[in-house]
PDB file of N, CA and C in Angstrom:
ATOM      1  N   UNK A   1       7.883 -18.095  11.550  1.00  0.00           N
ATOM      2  CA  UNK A   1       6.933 -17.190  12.172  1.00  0.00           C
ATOM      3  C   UNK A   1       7.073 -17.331  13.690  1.00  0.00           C
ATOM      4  N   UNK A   2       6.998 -16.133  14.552  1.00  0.00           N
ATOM      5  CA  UNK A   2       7.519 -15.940  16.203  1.00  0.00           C
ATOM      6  C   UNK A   2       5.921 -16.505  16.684  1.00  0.00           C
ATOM      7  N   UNK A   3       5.930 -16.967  17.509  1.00  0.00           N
ATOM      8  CA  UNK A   3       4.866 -17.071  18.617  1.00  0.00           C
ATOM      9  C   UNK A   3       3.547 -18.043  18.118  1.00  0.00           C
ATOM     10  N   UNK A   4       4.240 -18.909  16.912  1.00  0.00           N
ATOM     11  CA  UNK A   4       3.119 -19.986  16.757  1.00  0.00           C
ATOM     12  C   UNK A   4       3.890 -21.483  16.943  1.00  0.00           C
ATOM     13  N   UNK A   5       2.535 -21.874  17.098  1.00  0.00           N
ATOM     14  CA  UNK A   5       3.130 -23.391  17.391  1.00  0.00           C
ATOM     15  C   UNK A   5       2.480 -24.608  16.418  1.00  0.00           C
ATOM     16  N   UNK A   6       3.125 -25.940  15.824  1.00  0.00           N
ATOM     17  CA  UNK A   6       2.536 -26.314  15.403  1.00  0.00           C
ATOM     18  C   UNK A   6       2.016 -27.979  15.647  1.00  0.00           C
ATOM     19  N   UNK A   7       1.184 -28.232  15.780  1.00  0.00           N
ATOM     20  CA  UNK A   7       0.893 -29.996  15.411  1.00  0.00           C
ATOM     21  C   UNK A   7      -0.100 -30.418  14.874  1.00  0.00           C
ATOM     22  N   UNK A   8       0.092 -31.754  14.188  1.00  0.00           N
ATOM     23  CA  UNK A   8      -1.092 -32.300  13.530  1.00  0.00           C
ATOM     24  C   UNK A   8      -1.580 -31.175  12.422  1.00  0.00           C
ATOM     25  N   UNK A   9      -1.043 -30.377  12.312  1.00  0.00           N
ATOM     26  CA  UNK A   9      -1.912 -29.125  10.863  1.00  0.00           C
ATOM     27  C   UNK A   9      -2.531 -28.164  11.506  1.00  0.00           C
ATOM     28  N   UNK A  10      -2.673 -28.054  12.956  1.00  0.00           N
ATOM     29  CA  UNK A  10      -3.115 -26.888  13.552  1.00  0.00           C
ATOM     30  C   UNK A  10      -2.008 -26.332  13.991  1.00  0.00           C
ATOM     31  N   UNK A  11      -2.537 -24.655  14.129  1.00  0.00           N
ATOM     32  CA  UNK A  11      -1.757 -23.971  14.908  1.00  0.00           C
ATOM     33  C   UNK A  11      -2.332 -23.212  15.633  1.00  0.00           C
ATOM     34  N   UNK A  12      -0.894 -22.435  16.996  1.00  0.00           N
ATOM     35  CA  UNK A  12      -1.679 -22.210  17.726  1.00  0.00           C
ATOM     36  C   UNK A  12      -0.871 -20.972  18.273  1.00  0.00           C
ATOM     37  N   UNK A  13      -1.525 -19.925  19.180  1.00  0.00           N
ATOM     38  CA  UNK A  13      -0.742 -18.762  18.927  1.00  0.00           C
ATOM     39  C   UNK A  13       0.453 -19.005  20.615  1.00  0.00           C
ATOM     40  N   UNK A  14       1.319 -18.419  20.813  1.00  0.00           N
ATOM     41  CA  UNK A  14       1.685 -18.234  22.179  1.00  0.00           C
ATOM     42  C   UNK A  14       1.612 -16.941  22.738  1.00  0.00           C
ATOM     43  N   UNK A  15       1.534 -16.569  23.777  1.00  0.00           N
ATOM     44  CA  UNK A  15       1.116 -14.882  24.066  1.00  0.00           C
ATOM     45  C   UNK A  15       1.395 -15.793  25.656  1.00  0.00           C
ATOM     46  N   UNK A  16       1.705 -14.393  26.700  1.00  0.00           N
ATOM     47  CA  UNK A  16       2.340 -14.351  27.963  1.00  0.00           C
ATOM     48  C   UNK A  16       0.875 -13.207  28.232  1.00  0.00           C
ATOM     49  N   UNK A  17       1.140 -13.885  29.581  1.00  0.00           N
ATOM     50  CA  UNK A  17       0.319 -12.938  30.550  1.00  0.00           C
ATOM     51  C   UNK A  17       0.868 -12.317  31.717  1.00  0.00           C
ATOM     52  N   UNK A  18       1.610 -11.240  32.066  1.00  0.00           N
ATOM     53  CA  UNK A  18       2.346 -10.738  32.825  1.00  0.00           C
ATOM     54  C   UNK A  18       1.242 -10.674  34.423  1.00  0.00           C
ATOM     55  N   UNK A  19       0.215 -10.252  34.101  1.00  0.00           N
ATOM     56  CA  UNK A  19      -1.037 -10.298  35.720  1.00  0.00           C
ATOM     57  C   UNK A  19      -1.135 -11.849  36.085  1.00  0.00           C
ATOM     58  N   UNK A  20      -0.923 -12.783  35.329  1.00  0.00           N
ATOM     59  CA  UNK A  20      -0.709 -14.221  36.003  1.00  0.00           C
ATOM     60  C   UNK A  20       0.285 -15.082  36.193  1.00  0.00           C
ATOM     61  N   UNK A  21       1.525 -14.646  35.371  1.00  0.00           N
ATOM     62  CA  UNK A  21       2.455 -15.095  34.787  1.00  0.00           C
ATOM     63  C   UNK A  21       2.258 -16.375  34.503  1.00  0.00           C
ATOM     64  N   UNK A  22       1.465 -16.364  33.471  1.00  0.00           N
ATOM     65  CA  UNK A  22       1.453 -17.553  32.724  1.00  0.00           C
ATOM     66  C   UNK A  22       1.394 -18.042  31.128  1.00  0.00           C
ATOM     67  N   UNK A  23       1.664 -18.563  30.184  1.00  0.00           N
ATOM     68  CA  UNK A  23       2.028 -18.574  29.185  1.00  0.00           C
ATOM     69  C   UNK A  23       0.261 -19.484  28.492  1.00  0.00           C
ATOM     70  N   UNK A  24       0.081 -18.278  27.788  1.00  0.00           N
ATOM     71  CA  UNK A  24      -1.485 -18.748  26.718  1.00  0.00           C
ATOM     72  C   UNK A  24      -1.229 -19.004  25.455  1.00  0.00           C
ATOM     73  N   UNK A  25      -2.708 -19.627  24.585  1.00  0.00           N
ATOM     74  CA  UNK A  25      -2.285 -19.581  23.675  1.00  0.00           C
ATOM     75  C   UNK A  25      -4.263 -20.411  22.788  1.00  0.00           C
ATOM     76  N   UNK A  26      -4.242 -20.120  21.693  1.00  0.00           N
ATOM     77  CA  UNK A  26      -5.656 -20.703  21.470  1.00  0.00           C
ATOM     78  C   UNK A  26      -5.164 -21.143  19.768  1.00  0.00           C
ATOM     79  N   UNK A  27      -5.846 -22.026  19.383  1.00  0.00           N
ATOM     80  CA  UNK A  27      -5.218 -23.026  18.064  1.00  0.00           C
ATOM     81  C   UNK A  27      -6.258 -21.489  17.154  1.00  0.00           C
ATOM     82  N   UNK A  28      -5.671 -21.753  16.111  1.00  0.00           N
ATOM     83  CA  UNK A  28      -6.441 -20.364  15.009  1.00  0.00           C
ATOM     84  C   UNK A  28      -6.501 -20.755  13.753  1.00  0.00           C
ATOM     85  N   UNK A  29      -7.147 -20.141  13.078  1.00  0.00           N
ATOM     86  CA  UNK A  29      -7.863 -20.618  11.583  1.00  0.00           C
ATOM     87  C   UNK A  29      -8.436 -21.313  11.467  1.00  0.00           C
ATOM     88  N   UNK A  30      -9.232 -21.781  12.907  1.00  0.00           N
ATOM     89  CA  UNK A  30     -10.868 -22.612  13.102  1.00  0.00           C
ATOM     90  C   UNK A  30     -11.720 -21.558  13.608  1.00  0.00           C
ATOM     91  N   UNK A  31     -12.890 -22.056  13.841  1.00  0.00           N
ATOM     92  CA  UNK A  31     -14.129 -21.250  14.839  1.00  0.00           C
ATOM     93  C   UNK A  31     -14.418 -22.091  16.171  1.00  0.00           C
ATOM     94  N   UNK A  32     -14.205 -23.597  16.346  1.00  0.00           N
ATOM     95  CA  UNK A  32     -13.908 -23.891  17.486  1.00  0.00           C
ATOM     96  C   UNK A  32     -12.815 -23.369  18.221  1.00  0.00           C
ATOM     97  N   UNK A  33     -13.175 -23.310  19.440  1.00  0.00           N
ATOM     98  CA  UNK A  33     -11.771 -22.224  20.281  1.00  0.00           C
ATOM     99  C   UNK A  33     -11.299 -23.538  21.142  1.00  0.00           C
ATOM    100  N   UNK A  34     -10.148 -23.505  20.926  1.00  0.00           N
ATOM    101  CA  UNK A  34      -9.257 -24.723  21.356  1.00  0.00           C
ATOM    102  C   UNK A  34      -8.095 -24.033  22.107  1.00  0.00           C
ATOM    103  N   UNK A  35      -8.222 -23.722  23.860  1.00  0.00           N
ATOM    104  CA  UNK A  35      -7.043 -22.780  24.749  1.00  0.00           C
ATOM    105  C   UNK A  35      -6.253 -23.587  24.892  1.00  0.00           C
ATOM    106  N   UNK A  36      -5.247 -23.202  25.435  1.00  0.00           N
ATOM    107  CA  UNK A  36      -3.847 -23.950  26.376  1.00  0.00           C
ATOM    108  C   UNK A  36      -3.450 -23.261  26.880  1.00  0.00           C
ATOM    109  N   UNK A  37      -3.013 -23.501  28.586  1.00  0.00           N
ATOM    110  CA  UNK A  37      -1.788 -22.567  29.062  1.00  0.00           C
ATOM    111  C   UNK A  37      -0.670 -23.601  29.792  1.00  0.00           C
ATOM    112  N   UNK A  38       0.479 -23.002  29.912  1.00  0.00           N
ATOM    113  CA  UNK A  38       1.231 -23.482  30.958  1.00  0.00           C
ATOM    114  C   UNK A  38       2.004 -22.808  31.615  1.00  0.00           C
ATOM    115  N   UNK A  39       3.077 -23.324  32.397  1.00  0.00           N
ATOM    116  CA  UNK A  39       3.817 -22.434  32.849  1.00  0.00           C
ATOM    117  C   UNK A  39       5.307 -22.335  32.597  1.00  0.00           C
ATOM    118  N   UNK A  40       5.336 -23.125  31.689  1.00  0.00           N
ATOM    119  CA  UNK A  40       6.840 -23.164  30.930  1.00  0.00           C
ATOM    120  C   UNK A  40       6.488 -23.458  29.528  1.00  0.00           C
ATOM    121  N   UNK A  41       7.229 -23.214  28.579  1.00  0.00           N
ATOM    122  CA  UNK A  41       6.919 -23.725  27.267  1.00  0.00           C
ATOM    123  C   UNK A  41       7.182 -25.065  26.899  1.00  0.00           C
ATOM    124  N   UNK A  42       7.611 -25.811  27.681  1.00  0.00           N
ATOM    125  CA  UNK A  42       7.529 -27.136  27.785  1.00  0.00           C
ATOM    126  C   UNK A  42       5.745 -27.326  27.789  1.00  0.00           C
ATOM    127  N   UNK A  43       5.246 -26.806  29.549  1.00  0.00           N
ATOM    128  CA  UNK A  43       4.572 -26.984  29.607  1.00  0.00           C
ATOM    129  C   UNK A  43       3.069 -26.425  28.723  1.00  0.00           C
ATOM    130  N   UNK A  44       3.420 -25.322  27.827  1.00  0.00           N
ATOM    131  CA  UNK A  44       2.571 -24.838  26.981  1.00  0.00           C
ATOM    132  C   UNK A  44       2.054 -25.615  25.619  1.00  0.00           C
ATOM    133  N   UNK A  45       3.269 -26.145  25.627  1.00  0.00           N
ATOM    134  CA  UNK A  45       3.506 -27.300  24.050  1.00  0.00           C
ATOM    135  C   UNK A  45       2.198 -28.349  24.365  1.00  0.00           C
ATOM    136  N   UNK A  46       2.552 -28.756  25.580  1.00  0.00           N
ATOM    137  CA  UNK A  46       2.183 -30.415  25.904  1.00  0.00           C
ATOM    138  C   UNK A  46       0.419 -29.811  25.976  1.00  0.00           C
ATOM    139  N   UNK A  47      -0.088 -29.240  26.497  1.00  0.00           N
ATOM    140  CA  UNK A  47      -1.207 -28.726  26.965  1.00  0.00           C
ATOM    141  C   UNK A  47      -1.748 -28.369  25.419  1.00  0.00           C
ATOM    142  N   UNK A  48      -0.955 -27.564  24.648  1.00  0.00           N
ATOM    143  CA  UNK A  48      -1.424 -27.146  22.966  1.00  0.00           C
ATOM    144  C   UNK A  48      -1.862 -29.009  22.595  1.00  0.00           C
ATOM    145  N   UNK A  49      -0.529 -29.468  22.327  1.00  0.00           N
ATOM    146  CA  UNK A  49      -0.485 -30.997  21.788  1.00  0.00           C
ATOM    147  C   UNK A  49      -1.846 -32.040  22.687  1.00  0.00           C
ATOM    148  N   UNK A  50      -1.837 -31.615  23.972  1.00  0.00           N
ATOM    149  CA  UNK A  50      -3.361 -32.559  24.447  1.00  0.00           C
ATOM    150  C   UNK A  50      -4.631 -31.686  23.560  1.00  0.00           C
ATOM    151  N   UNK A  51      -4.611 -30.691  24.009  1.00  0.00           N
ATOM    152  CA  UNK A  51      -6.034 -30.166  23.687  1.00  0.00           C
ATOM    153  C   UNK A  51      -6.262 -30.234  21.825  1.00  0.00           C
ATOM    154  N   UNK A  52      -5.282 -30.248  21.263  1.00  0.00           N
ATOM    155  CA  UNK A  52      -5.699 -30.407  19.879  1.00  0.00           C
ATOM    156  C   UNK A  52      -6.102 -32.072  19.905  1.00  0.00           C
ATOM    157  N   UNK A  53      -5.509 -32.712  20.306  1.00  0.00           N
ATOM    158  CA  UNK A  53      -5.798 -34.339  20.798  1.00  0.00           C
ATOM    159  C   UNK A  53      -7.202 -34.447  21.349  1.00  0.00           C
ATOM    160  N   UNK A  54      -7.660 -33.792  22.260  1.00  0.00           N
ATOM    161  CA  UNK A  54      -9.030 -34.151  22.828  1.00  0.00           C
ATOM    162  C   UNK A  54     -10.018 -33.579  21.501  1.00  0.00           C
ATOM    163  N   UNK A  55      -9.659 -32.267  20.835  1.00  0.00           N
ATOM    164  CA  UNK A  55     -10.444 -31.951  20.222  1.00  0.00           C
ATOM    165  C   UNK A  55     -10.838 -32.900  19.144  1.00  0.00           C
ATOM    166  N   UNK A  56     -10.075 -33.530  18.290  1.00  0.00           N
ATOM    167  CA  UNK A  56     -10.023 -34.381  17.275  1.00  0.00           C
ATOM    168  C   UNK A  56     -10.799 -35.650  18.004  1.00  0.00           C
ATOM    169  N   UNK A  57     -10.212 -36.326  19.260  1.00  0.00           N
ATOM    170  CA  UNK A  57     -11.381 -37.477  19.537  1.00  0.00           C
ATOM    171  C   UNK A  57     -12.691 -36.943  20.155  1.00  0.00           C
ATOM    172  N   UNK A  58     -12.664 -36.000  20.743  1.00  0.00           N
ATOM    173  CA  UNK A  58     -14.445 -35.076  20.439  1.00  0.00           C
ATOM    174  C   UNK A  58     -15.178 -35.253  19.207  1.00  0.00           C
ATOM    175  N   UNK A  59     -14.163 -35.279  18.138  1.00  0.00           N
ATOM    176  CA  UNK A  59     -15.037 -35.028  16.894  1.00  0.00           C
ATOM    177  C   UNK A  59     -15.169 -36.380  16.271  1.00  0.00           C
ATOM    178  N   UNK A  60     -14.451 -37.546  16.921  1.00  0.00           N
ATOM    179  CA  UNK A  60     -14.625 -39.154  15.888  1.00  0.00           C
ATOM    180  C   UNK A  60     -15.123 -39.607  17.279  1.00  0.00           C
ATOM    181  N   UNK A  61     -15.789 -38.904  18.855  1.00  0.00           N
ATOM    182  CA  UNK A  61     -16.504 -39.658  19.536  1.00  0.00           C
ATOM    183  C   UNK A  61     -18.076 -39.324  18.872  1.00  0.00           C
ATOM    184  N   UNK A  62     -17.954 -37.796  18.849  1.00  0.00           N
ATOM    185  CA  UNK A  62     -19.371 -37.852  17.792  1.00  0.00           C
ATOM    186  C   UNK A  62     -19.460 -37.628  16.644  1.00  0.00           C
ATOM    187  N   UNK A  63     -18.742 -38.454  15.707  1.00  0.00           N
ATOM    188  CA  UNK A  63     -19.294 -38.813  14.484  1.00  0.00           C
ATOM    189  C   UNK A  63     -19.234 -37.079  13.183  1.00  0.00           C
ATOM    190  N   UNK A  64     -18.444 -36.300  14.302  1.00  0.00           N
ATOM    191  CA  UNK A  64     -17.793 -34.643  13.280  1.00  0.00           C
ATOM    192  C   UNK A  64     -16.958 -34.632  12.626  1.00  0.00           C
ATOM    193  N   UNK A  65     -17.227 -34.385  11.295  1.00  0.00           N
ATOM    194  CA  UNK A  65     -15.317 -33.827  10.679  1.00  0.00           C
ATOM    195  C   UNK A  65     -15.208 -32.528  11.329  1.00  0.00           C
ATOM    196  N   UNK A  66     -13.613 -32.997  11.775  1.00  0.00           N
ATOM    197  CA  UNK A  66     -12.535 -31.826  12.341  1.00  0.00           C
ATOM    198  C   UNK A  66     -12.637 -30.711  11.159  1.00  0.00           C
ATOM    199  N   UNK A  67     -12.699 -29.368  11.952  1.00  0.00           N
ATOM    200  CA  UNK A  67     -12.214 -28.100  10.807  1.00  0.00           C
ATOM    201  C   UNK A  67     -10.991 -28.568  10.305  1.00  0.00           C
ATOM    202  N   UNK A  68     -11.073 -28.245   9.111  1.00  0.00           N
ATOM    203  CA  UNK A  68      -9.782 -27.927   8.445  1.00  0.00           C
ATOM    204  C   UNK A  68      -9.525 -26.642   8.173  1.00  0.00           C
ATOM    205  N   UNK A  69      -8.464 -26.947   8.563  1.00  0.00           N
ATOM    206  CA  UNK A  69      -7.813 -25.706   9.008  1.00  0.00           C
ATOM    207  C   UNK A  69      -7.581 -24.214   7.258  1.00  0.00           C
ATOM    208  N   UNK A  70      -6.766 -24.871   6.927  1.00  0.00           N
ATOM    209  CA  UNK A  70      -6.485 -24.078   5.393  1.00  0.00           C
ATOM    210  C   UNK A  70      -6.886 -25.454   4.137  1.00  0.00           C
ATOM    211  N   UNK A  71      -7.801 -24.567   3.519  1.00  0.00           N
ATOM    212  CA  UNK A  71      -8.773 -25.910   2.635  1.00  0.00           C
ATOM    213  C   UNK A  71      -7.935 -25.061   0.861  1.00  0.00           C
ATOM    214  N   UNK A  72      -7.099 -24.079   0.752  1.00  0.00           N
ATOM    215  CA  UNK A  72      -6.891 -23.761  -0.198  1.00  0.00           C
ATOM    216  C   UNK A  72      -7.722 -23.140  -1.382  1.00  0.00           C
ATOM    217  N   UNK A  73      -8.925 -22.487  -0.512  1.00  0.00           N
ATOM    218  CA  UNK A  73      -9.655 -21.210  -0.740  1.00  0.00           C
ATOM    219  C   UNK A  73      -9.688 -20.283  -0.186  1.00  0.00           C
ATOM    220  N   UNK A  74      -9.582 -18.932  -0.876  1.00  0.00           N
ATOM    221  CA  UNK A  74     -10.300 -17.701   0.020  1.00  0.00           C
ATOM    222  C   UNK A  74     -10.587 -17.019  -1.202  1.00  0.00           C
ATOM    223  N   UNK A  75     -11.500 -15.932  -0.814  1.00  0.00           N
ATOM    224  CA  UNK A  75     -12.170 -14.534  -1.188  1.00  0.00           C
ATOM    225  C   UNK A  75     -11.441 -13.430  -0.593  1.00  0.00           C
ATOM    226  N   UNK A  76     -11.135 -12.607  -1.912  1.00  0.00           N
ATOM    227  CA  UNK A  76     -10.321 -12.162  -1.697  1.00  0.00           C
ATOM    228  C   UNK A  76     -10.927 -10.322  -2.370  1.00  0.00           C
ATOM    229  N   UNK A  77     -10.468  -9.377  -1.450  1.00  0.00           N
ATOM    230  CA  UNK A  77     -11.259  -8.397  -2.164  1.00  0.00           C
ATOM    231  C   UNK A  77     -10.299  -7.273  -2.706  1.00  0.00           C
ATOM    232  N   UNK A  78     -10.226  -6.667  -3.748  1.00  0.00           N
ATOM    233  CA  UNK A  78      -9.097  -5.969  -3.997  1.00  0.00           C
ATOM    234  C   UNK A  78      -9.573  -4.862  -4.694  1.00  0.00           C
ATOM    235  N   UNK A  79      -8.703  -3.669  -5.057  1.00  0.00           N
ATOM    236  CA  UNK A  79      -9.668  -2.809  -6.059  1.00  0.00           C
ATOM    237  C   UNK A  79      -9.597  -3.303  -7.149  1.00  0.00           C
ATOM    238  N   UNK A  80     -10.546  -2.584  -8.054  1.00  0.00           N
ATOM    239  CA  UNK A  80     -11.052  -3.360  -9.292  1.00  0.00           C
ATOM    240  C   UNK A  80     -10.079  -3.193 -10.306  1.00  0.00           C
ATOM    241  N   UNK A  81      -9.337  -2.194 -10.207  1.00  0.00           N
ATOM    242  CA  UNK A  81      -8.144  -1.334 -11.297  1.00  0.00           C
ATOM    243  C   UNK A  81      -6.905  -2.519 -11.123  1.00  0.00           C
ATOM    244  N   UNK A  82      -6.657  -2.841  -9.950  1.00  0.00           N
ATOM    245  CA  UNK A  82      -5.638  -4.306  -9.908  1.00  0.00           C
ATOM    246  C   UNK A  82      -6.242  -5.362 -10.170  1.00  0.00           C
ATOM    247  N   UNK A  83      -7.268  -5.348 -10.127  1.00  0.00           N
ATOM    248  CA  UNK A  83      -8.180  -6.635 -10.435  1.00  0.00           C
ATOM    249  C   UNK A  83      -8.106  -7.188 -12.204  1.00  0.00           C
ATOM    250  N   UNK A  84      -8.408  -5.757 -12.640  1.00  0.00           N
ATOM    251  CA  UNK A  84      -8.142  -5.647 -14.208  1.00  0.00           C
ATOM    252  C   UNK A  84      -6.977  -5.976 -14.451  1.00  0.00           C
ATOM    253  N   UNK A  85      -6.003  -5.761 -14.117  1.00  0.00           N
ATOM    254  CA  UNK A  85      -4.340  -5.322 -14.385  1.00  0.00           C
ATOM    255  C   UNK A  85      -4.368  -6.958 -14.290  1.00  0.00           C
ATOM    256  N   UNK A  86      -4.239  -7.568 -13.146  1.00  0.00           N
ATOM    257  CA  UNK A  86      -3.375  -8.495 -12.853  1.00  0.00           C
ATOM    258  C   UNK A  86      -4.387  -9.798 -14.014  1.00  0.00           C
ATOM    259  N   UNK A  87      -5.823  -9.572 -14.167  1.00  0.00           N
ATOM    260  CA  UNK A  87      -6.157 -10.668 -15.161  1.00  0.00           C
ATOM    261  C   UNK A  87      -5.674 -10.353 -16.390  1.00  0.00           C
ATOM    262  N   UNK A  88      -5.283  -9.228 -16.776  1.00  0.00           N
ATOM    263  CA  UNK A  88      -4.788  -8.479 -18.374  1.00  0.00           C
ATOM    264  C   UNK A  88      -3.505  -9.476 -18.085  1.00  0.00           C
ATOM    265  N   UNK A  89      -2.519  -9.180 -17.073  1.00  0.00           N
ATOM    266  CA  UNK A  89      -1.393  -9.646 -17.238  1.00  0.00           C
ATOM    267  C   UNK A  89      -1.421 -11.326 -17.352  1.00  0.00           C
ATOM    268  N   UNK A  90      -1.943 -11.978 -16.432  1.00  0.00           N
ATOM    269  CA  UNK A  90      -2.130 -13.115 -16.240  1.00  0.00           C
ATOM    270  C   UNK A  90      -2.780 -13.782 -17.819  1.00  0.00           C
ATOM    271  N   UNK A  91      -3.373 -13.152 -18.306  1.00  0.00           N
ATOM    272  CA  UNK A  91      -3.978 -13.169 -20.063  1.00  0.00           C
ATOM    273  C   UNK A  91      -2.424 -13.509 -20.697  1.00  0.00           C
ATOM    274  N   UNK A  92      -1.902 -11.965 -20.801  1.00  0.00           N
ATOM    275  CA  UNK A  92      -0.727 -12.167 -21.372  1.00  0.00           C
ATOM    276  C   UNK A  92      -0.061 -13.432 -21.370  1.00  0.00           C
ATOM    277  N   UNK A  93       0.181 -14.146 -20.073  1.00  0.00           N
ATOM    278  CA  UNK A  93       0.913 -15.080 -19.808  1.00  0.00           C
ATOM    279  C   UNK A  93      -0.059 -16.346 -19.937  1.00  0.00           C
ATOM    280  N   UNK A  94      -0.902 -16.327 -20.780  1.00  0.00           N
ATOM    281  CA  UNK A  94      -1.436 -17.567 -20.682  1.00  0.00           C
ATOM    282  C   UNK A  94      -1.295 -18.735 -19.344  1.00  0.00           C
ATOM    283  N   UNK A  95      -2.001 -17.813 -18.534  1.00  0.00           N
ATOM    284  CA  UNK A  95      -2.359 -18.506 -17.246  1.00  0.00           C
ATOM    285  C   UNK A  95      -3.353 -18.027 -16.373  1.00  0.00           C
ATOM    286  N   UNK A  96      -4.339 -18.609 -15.635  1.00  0.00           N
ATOM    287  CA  UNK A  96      -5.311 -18.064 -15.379  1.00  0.00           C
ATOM    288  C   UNK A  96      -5.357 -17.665 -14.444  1.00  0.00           C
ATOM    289  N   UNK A  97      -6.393 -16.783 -13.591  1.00  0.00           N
ATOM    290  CA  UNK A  97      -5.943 -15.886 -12.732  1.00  0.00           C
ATOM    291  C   UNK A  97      -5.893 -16.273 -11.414  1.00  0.00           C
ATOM    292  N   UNK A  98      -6.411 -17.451 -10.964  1.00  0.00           N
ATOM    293  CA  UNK A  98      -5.868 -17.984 -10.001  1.00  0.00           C
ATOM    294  C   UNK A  98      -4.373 -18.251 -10.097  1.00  0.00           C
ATOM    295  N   UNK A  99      -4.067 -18.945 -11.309  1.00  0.00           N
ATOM    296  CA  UNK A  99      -2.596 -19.405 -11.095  1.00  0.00           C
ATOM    297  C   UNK A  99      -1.447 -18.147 -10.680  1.00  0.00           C
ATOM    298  N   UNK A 100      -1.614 -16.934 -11.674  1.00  0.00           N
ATOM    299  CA  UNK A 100      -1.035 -15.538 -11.050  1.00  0.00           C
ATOM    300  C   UNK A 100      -1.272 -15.309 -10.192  1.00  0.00           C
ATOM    301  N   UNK A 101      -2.384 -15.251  -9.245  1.00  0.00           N
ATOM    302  CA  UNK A 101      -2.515 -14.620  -7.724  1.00  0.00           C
ATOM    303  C   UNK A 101      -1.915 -15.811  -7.166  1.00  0.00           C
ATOM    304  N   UNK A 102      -1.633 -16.880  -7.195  1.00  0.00           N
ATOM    305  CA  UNK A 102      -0.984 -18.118  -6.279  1.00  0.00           C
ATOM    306  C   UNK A 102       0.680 -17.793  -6.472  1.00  0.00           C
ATOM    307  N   UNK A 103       0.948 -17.949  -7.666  1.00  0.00           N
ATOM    308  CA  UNK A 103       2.212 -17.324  -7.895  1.00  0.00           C
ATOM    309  C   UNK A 103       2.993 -15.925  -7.105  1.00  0.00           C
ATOM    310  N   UNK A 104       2.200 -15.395  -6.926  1.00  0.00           N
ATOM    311  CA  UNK A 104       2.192 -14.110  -6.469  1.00  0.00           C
ATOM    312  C   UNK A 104       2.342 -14.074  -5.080  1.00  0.00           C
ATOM    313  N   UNK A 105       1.717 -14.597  -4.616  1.00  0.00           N
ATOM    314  CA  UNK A 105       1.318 -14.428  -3.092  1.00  0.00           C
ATOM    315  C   UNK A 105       2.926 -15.957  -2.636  1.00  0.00           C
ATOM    316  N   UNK A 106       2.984 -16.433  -3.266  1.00  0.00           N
ATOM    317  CA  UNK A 106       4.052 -17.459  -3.297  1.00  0.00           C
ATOM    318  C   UNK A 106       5.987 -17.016  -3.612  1.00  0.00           C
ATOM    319  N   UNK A 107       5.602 -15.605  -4.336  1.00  0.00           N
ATOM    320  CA  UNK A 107       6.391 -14.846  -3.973  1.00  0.00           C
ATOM    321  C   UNK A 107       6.812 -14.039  -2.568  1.00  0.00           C
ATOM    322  N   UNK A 108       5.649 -13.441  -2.760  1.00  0.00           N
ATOM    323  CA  UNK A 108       5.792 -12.545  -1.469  1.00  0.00           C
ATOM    324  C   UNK A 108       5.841 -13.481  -0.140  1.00  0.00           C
ATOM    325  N   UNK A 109       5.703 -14.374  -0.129  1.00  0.00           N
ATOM    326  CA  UNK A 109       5.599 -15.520   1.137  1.00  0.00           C
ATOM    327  C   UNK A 109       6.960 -15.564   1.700  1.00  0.00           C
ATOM    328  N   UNK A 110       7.980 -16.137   0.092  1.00  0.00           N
ATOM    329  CA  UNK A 110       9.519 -16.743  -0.076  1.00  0.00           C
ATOM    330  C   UNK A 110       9.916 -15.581   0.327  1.00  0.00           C
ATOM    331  N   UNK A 111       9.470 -13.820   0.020  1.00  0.00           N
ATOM    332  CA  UNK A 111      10.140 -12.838   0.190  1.00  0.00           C
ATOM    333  C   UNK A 111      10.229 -12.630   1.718  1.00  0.00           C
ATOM    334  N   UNK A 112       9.441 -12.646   2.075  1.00  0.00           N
ATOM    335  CA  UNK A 112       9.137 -12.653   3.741  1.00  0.00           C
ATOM    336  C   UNK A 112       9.620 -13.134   4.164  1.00  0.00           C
ATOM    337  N   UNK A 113       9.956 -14.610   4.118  1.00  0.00           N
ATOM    338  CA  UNK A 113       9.753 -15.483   4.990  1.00  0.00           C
ATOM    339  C   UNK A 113      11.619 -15.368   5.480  1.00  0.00           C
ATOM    340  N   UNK A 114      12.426 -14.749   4.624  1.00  0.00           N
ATOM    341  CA  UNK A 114      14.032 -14.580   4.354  1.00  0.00           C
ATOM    342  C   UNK A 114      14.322 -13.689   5.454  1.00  0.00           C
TER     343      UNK A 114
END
């Protein structure tokens, strides 16, 4: 994937700012907002890699569990006519319908990701 970065299990986006020329970026798939900038991607990394660092001893100076990031749930909303289909099928296959939508989406991931 272009323009993310990763450490420790967070990630974080990179995006350029042409009115400052400077290189941004904020960690995502939390609700705490965790920025970084720099001015090289050297310097963007190191600034991502501190601030996810301060954030985590923020949270064991006061006594917080850190977001986690992907906990291996979501809600998911779809129409009801695929909704039917894919538990009919998933029936068929004696497997339940989580395991088909994981399967699934585990496809299309591998398909992508090529």
């Amino acid at each position: 994937m272009n323009n993310i970065m990763e450490y420790k299990g967070y990630s974080g986006t990179v995006e350029y700012s042409s009115e400052d020329n400077v290189l941004f970026g904020k960690v995502i798939g939390i609700k705490s907002l965790i920025s970084y900038e720099g001015q090289s991607v050297d310097e963007l990394r190191s600034d991502f890699e501190d601030a996810v660092n301060e954030y985590l001893e923020i949270c064991n100076e006061k006594g917080i569990e850190p977001e986690k990031i992907y906990k291996g749930c979501i809600n998911v909303r779809i129409d009801p006519l695929l909704h039917k289909q894919a538990y009919l099928i998933a029936q068929s296959k004696h497997i339940s319908l989580n395991q088909f939508i994981e399967m699934s989406v585990r496809d299309k991931v591998k398909s992508l990701s090529n």
